[in-house]
PDB file of N, CA and C in Angstrom:
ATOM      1  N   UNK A   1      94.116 159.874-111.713  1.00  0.00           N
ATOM      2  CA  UNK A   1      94.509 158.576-112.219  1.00  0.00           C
ATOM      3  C   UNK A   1      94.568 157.507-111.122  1.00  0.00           C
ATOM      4  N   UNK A   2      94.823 158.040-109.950  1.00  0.00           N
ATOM      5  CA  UNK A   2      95.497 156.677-108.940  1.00  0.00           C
ATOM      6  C   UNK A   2      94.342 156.031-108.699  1.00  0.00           C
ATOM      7  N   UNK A   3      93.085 157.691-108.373  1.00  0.00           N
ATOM      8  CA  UNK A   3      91.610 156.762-108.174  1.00  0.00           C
ATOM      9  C   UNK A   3      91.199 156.057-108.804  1.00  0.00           C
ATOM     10  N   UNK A   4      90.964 156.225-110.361  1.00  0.00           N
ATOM     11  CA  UNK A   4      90.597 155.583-111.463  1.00  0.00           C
ATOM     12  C   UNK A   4      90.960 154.196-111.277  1.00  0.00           C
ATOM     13  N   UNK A   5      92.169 153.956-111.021  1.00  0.00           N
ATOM     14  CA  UNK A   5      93.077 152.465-110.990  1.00  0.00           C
ATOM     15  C   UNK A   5      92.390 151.841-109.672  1.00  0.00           C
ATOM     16  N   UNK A   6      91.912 152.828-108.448  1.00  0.00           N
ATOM     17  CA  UNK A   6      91.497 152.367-107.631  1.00  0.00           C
ATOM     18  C   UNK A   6      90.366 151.439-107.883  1.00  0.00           C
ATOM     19  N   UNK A   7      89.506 152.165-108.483  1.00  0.00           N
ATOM     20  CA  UNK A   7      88.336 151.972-109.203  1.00  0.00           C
ATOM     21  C   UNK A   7      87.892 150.663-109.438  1.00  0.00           C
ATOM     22  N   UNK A   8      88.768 150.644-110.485  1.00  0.00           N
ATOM     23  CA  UNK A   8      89.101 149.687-111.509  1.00  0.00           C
ATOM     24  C   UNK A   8      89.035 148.465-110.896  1.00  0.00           C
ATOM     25  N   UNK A   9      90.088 148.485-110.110  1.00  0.00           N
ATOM     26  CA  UNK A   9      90.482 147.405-109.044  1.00  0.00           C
ATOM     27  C   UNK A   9      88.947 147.147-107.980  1.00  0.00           C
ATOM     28  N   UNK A  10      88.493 147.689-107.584  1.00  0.00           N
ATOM     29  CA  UNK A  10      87.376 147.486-106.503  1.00  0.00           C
ATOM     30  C   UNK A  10      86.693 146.524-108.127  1.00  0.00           C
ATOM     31  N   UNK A  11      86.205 146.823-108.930  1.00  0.00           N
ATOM     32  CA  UNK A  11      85.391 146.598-110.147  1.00  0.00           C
ATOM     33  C   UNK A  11      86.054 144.933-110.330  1.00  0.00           C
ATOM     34  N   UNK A  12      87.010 145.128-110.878  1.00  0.00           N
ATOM     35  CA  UNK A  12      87.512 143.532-110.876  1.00  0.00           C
ATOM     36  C   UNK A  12      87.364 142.606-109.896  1.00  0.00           C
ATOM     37  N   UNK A  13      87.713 143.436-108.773  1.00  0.00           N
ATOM     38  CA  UNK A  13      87.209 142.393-107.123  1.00  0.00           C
ATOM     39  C   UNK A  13      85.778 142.109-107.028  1.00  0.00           C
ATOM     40  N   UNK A  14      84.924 142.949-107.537  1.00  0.00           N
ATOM     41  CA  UNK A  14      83.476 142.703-107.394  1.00  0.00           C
ATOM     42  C   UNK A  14      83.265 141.743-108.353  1.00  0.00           C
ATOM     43  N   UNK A  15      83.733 141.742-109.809  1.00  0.00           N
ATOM     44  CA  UNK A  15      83.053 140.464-110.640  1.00  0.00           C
ATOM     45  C   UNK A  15      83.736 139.296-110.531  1.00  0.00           C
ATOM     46  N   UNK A  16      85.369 139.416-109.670  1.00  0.00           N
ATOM     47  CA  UNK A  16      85.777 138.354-109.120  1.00  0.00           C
ATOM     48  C   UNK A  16      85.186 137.782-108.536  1.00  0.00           C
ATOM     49  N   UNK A  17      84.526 137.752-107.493  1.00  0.00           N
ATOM     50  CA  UNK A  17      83.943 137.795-106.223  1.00  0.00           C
ATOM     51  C   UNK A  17      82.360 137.059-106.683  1.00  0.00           C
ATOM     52  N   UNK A  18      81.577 137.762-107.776  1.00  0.00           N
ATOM     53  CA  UNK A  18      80.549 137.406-108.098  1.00  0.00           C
ATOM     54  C   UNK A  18      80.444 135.904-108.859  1.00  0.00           C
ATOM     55  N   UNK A  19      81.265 136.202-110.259  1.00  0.00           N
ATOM     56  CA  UNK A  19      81.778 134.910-110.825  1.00  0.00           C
ATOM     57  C   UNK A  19      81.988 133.728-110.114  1.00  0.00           C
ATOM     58  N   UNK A  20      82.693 133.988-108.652  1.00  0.00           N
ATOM     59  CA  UNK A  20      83.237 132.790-107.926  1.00  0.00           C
ATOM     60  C   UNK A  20      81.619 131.783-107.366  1.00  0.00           C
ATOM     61  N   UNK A  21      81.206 133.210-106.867  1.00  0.00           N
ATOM     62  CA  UNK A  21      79.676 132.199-106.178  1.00  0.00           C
ATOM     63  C   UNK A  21      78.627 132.235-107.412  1.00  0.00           C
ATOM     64  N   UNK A  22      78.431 132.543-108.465  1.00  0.00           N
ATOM     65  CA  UNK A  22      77.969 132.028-109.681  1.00  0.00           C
ATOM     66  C   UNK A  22      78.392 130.924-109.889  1.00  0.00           C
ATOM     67  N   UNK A  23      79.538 130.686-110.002  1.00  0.00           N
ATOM     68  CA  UNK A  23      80.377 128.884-110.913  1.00  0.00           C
ATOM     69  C   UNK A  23      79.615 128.126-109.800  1.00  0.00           C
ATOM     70  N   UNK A  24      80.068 128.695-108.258  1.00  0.00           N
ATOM     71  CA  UNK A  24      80.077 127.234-107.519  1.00  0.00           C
ATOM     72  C   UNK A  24      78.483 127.666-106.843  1.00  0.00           C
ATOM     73  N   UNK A  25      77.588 128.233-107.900  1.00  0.00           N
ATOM     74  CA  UNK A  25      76.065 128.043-107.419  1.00  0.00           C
ATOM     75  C   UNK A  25      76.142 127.597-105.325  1.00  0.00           C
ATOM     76  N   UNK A  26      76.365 128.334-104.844  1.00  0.00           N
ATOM     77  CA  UNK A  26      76.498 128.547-103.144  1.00  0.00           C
ATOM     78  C   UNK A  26      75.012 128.531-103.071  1.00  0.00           C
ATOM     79  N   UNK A  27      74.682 128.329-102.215  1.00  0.00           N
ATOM     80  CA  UNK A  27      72.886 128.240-102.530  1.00  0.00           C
ATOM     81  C   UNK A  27      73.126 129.570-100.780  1.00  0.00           C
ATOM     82  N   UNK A  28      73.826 129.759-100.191  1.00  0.00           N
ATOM     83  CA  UNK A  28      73.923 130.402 -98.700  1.00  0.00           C
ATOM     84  C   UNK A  28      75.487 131.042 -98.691  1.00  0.00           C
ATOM     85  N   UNK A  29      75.112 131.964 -97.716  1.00  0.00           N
ATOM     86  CA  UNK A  29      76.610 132.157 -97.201  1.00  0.00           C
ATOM     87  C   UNK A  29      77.208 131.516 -96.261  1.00  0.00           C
ATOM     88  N   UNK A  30      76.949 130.650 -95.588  1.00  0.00           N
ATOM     89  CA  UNK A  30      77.326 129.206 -94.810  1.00  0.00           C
ATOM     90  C   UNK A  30      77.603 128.390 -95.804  1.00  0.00           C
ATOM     91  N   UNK A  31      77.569 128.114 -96.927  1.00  0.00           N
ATOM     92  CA  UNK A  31      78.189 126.923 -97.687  1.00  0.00           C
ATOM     93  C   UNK A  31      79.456 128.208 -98.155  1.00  0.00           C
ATOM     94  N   UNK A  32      79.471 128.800 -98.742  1.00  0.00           N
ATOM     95  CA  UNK A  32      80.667 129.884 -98.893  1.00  0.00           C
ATOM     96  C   UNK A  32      81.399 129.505 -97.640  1.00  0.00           C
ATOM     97  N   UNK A  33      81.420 129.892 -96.500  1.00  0.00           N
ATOM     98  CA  UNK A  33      82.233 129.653 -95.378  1.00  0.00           C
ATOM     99  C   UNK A  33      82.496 128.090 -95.302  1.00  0.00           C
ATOM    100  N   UNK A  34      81.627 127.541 -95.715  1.00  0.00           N
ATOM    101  CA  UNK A  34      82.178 125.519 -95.489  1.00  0.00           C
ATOM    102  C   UNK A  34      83.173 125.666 -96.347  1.00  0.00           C
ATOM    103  N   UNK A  35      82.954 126.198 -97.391  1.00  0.00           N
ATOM    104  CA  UNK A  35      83.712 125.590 -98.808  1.00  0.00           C
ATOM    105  C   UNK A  35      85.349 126.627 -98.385  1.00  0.00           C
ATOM    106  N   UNK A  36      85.090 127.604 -97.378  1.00  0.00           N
ATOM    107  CA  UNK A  36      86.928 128.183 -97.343  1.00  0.00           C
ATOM    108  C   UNK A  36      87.182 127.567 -96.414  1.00  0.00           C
ATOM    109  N   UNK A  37      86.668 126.255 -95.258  1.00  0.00           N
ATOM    110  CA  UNK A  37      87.335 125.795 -94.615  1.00  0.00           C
ATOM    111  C   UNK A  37      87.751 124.515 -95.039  1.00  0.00           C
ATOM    112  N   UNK A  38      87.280 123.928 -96.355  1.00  0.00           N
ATOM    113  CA  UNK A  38      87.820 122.539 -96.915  1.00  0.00           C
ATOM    114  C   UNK A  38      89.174 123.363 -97.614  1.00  0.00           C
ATOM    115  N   UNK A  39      89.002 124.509 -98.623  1.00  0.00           N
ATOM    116  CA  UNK A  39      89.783 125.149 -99.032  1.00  0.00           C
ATOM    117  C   UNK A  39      91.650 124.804 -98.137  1.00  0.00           C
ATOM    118  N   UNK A  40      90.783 125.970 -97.110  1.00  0.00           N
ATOM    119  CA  UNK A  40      92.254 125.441 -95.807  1.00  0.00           C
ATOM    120  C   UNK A  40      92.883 123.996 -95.510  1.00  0.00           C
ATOM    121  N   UNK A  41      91.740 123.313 -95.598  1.00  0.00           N
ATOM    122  CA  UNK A  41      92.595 122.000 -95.559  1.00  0.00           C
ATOM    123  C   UNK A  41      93.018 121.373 -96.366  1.00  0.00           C
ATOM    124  N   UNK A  42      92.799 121.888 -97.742  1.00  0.00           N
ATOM    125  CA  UNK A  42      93.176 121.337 -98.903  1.00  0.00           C
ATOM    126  C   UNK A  42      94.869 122.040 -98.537  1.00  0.00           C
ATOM    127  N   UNK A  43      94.858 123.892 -98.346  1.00  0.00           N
ATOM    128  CA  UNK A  43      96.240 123.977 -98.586  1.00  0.00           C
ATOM    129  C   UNK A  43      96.954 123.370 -97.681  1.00  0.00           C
ATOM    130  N   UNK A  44      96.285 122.925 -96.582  1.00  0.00           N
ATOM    131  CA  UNK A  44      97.333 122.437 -95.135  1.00  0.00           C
ATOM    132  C   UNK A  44      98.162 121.174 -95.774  1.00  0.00           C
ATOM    133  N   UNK A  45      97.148 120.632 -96.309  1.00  0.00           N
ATOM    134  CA  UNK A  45      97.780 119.147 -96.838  1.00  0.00           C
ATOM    135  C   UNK A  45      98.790 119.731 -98.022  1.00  0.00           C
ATOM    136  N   UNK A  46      98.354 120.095 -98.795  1.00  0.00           N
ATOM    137  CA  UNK A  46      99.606 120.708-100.056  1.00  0.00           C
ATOM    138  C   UNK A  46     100.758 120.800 -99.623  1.00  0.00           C
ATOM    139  N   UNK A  47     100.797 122.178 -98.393  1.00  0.00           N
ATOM    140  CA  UNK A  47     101.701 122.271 -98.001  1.00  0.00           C
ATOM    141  C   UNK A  47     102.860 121.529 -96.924  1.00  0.00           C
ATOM    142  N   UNK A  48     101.826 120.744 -96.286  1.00  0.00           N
ATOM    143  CA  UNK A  48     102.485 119.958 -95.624  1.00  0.00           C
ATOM    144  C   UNK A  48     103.489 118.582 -96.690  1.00  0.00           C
ATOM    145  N   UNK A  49     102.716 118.117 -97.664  1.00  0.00           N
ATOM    146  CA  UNK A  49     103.531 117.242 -99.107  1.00  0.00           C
ATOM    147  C   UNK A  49     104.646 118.589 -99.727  1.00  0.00           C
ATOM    148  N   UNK A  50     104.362 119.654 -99.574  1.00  0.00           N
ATOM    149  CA  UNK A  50     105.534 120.288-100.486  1.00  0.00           C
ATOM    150  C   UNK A  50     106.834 120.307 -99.383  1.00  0.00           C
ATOM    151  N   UNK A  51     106.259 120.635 -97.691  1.00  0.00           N
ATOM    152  CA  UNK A  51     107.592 120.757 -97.070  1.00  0.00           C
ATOM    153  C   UNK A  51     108.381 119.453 -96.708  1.00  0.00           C
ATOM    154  N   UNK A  52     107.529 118.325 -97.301  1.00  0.00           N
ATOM    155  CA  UNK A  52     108.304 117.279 -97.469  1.00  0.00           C
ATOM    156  C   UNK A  52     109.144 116.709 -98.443  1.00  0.00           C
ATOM    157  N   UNK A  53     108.626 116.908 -99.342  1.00  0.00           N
ATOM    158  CA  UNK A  53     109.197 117.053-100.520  1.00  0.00           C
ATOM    159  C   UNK A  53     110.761 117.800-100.791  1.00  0.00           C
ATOM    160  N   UNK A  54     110.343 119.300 -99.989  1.00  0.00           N
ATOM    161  CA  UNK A  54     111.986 120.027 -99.732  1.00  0.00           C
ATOM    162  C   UNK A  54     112.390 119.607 -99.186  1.00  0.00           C
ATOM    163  N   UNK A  55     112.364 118.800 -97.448  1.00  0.00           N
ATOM    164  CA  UNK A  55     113.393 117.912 -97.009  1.00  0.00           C
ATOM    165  C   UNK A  55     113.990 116.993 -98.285  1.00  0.00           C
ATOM    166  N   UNK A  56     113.572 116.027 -98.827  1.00  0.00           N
ATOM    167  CA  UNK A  56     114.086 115.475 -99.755  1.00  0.00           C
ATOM    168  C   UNK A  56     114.688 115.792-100.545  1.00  0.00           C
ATOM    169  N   UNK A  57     114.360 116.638-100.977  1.00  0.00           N
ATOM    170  CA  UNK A  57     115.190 117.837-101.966  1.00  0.00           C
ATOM    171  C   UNK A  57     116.743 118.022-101.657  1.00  0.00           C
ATOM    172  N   UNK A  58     116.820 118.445-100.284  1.00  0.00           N
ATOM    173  CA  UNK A  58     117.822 119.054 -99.586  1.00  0.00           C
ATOM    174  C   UNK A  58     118.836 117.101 -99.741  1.00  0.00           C
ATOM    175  N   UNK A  59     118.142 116.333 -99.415  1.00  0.00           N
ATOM    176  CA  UNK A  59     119.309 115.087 -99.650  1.00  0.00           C
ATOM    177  C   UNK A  59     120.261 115.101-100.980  1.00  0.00           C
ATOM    178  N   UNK A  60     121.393 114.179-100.739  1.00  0.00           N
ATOM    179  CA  UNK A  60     122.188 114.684-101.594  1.00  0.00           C
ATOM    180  C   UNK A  60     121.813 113.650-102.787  1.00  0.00           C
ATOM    181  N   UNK A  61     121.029 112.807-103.004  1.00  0.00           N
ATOM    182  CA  UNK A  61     120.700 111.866-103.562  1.00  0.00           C
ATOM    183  C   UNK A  61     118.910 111.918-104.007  1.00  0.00           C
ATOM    184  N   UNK A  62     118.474 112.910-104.162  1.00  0.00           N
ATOM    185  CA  UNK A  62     117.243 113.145-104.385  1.00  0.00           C
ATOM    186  C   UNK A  62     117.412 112.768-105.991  1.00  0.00           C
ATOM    187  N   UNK A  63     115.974 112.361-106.196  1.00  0.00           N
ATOM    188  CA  UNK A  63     116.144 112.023-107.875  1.00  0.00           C
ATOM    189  C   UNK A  63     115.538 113.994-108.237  1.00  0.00           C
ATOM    190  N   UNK A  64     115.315 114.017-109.289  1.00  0.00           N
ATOM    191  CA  UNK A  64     115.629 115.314-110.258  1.00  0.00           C
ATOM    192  C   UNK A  64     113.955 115.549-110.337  1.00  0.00           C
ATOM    193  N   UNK A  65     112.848 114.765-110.668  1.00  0.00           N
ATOM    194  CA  UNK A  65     111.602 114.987-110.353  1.00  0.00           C
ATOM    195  C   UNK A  65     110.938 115.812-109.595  1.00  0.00           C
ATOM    196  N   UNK A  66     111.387 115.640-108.149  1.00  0.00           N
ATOM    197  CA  UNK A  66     110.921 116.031-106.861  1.00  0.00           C
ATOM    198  C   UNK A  66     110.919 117.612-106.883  1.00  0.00           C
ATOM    199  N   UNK A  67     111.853 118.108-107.496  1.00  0.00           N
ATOM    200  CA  UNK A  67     111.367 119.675-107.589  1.00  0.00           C
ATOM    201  C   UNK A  67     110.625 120.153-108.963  1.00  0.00           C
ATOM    202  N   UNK A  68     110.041 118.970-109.735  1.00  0.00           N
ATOM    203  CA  UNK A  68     109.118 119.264-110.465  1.00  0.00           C
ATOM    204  C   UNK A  68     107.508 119.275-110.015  1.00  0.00           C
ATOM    205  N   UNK A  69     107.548 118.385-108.853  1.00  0.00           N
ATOM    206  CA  UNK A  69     106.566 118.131-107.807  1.00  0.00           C
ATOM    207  C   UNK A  69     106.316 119.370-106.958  1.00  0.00           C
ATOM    208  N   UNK A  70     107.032 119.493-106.559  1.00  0.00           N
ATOM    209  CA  UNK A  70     107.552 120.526-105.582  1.00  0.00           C
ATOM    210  C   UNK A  70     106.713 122.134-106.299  1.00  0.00           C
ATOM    211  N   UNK A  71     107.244 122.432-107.675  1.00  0.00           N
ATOM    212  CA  UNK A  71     106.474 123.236-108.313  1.00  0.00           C
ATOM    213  C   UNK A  71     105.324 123.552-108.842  1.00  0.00           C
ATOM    214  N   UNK A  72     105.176 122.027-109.288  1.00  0.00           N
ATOM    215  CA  UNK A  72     103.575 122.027-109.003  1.00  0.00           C
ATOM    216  C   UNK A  72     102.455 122.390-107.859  1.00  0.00           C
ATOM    217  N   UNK A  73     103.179 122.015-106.769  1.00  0.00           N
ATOM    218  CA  UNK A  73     102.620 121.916-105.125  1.00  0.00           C
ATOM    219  C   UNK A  73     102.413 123.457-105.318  1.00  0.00           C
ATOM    220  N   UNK A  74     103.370 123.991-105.286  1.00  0.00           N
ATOM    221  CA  UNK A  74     103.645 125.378-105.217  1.00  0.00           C
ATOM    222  C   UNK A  74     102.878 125.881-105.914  1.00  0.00           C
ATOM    223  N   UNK A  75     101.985 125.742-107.194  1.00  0.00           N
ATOM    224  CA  UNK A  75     101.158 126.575-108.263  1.00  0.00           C
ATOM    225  C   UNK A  75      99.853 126.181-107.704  1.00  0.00           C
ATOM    226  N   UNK A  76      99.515 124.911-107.006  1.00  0.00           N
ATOM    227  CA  UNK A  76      98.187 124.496-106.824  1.00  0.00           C
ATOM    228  C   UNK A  76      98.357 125.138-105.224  1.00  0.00           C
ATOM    229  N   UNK A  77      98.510 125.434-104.620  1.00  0.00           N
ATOM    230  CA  UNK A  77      99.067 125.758-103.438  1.00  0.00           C
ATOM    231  C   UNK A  77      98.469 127.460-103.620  1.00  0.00           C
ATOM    232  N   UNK A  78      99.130 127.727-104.603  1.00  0.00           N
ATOM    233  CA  UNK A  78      98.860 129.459-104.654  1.00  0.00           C
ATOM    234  C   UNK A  78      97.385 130.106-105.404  1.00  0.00           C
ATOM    235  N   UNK A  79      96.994 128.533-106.323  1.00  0.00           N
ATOM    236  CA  UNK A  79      95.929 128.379-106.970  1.00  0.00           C
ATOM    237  C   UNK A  79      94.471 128.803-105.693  1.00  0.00           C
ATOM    238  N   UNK A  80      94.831 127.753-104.931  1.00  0.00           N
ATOM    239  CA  UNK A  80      93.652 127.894-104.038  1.00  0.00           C
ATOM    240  C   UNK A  80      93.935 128.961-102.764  1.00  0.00           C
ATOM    241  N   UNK A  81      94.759 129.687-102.525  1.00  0.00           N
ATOM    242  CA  UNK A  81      94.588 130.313-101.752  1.00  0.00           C
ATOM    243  C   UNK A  81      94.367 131.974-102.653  1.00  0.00           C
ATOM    244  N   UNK A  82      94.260 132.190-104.136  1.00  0.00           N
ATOM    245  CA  UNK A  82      94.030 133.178-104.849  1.00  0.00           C
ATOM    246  C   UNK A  82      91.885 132.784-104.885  1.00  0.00           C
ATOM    247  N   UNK A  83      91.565 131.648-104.972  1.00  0.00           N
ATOM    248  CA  UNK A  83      90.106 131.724-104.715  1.00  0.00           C
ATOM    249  C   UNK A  83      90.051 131.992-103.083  1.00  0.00           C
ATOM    250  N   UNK A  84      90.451 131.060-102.193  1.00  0.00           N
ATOM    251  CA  UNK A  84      90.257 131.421-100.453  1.00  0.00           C
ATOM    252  C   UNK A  84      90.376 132.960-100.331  1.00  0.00           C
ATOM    253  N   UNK A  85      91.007 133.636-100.739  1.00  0.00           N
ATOM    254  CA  UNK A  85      90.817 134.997-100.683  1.00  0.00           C
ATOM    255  C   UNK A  85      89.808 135.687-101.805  1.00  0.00           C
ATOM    256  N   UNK A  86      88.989 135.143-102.729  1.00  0.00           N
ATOM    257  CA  UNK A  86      87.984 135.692-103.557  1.00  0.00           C
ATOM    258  C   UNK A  86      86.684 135.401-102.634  1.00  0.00           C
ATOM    259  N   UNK A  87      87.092 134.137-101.871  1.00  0.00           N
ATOM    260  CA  UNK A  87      85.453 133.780-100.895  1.00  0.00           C
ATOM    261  C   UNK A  87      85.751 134.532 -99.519  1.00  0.00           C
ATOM    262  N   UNK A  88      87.130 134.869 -99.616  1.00  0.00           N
ATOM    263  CA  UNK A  88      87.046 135.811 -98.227  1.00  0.00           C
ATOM    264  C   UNK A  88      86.153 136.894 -98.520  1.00  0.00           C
ATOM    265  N   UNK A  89      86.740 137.908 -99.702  1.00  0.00           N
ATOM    266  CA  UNK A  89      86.115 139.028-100.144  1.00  0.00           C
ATOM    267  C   UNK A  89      84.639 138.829-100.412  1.00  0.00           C
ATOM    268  N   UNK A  90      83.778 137.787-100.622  1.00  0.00           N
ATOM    269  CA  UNK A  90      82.666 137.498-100.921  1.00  0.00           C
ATOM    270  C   UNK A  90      81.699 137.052 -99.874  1.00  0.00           C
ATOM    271  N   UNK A  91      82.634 136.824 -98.901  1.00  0.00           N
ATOM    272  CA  UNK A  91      81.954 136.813 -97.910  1.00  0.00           C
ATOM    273  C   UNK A  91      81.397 137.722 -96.990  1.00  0.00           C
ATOM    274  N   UNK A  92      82.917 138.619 -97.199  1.00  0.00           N
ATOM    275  CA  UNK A  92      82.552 139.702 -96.473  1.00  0.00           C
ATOM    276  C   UNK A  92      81.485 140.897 -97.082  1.00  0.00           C
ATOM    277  N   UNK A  93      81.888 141.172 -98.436  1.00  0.00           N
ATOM    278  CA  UNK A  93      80.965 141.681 -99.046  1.00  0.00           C
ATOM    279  C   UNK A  93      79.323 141.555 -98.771  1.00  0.00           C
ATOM    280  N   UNK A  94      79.150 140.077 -98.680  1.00  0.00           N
ATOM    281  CA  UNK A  94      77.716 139.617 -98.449  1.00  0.00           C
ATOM    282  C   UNK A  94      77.399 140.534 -96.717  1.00  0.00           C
ATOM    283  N   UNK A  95      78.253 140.003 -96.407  1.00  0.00           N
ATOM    284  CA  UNK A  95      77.663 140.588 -94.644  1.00  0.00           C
ATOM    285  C   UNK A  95      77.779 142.025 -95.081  1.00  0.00           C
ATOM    286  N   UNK A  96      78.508 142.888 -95.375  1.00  0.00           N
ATOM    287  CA  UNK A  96      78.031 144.235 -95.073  1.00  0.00           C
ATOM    288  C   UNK A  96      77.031 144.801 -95.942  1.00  0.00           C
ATOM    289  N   UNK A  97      76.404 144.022 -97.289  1.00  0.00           N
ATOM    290  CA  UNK A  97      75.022 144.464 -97.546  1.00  0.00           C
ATOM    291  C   UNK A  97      74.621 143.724 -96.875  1.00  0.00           C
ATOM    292  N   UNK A  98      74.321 142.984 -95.791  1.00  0.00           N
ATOM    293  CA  UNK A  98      73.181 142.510 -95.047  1.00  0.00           C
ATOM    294  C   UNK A  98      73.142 143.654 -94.450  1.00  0.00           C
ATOM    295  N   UNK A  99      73.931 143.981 -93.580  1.00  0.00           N
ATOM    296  CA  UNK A  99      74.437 145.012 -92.546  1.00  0.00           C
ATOM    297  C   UNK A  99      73.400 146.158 -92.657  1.00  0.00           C
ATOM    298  N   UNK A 100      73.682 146.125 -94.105  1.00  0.00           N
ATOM    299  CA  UNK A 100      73.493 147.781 -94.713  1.00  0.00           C
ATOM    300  C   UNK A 100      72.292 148.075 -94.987  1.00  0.00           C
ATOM    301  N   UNK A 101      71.634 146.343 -95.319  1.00  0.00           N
ATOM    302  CA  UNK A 101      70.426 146.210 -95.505  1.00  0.00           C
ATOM    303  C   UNK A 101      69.761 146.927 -94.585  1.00  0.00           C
ATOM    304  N   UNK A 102      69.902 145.773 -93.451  1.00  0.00           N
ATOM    305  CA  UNK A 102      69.319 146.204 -91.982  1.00  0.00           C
ATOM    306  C   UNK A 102      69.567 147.496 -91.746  1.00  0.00           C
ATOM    307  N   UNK A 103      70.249 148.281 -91.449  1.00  0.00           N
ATOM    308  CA  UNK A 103      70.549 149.675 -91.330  1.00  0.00           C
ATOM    309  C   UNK A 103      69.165 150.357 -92.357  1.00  0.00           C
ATOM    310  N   UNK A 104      69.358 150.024 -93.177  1.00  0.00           N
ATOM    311  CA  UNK A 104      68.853 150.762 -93.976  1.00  0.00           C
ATOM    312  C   UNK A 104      67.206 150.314 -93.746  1.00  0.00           C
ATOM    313  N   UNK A 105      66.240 149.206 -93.494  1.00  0.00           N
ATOM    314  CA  UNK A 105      65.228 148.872 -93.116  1.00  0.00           C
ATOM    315  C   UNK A 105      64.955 149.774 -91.840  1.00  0.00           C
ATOM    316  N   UNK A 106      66.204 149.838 -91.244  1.00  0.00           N
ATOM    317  CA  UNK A 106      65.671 150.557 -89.327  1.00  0.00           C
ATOM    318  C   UNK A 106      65.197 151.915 -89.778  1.00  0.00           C
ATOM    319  N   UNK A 107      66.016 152.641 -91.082  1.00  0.00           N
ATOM    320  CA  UNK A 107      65.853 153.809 -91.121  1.00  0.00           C
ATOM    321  C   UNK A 107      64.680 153.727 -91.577  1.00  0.00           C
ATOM    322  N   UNK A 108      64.317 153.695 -92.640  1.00  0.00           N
ATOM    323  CA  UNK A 108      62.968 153.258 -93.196  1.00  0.00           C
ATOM    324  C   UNK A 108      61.707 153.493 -92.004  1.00  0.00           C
ATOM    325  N   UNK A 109      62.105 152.636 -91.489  1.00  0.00           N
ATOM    326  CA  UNK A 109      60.534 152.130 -90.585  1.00  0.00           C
ATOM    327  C   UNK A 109      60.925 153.312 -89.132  1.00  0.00           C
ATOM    328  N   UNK A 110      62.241 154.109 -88.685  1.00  0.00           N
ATOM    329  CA  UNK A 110      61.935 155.109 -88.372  1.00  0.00           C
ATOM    330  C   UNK A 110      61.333 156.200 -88.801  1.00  0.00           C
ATOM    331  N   UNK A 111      61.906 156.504 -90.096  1.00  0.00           N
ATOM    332  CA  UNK A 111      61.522 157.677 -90.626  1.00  0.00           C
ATOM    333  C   UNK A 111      60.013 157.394 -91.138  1.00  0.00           C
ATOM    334  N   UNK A 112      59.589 156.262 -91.350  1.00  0.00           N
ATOM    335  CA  UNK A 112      58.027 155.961 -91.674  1.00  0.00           C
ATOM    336  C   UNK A 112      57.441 156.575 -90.241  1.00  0.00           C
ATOM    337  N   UNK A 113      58.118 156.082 -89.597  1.00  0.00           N
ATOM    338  CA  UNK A 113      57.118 156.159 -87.793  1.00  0.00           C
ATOM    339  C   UNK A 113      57.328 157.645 -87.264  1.00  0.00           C
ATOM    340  N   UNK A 114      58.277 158.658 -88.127  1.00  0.00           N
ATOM    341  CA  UNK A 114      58.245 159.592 -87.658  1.00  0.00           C
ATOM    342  C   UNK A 114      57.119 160.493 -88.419  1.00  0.00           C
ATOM    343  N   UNK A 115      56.953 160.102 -89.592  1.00  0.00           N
ATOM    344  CA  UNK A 115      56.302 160.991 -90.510  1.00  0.00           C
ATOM    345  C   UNK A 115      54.874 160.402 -90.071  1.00  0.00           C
ATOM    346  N   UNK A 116      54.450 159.781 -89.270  1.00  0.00           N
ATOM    347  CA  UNK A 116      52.919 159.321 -88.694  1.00  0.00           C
ATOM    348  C   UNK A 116      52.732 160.551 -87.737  1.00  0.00           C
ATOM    349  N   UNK A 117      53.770 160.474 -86.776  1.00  0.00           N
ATOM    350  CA  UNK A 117      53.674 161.589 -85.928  1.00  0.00           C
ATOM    351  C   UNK A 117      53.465 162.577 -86.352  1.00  0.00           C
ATOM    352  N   UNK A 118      54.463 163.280 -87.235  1.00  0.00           N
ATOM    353  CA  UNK A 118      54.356 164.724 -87.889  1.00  0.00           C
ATOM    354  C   UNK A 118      52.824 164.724 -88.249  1.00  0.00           C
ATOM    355  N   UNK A 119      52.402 163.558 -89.092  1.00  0.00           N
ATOM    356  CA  UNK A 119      50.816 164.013 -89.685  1.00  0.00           C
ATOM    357  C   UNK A 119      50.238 164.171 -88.646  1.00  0.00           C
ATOM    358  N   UNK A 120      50.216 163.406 -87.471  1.00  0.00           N
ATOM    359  CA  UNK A 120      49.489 163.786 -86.141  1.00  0.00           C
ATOM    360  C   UNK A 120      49.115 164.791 -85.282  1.00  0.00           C
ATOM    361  N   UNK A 121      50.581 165.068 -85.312  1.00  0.00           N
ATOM    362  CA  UNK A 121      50.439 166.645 -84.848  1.00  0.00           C
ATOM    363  C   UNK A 121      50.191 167.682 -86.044  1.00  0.00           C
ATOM    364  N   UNK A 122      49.795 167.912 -86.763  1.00  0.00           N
ATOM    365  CA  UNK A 122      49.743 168.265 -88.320  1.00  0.00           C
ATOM    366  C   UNK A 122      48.222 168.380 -87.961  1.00  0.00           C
ATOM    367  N   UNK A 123      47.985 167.252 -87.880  1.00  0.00           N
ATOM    368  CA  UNK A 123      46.049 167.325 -87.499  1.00  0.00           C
ATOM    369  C   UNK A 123      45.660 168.085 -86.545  1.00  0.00           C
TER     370      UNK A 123
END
């Protein structure tokens, strides 16, 4: 069972992951990496308006709004760092089938270049 759930979970991360660079048509994996560093600065700024916001908060005269703000910050805040971690995983994903690619081409064109020999000496 635990594997199964494991499973499961890798499965959801993969069509997570896929879905994400489907919607936002990435034409590269360099625009994937641009797009998690606007990401970051989107949350820097969020967060930097939400920890202002809690100073204010903390006054004894804050109007009643500000931690409706505040919660919002907090949902859009958690919003984008639940995709920044789907383009993490998608990123990385991409590099290790490149990886694997390549690995897998070297073997190829060894084992091609070995089986020339064998026929060679074969002859």
């Amino acid at each position: 069972r635990p594997e199964l759930e494991r499973i499961w979970k890798d499965t959801e991360k993969i069509l997570a992951e896929h879905a994400f660079v489907r919607d936002h048509k990435f034409p590269s994996l360099q625009a994937i990496i641009d797009y998690r560093m606007v990401l970051s600065r989107q949350i820097e700024i969020l967060a930097a308006q939400r920890a202002e916001i809690v100073k204010q908060i903390r006054r004894k005269d804050a109007p009643p709004e500000l931690a409706d703000r505040r919660a919002m910050l907090t949902c859009k805040i958690a919003e984008l760092r639940k995709e920044d971690k789907i383009a993490e995983g998608a990123i990385k994903r991409i590099q290790r089938t490149r990886e694997s690619n390549h690995i897998n081409q070297e073997n190829q064109y060894t084992n091609n270049k070995n089986r020339r020999r064998n026929r060679s000496r074969q002859r």
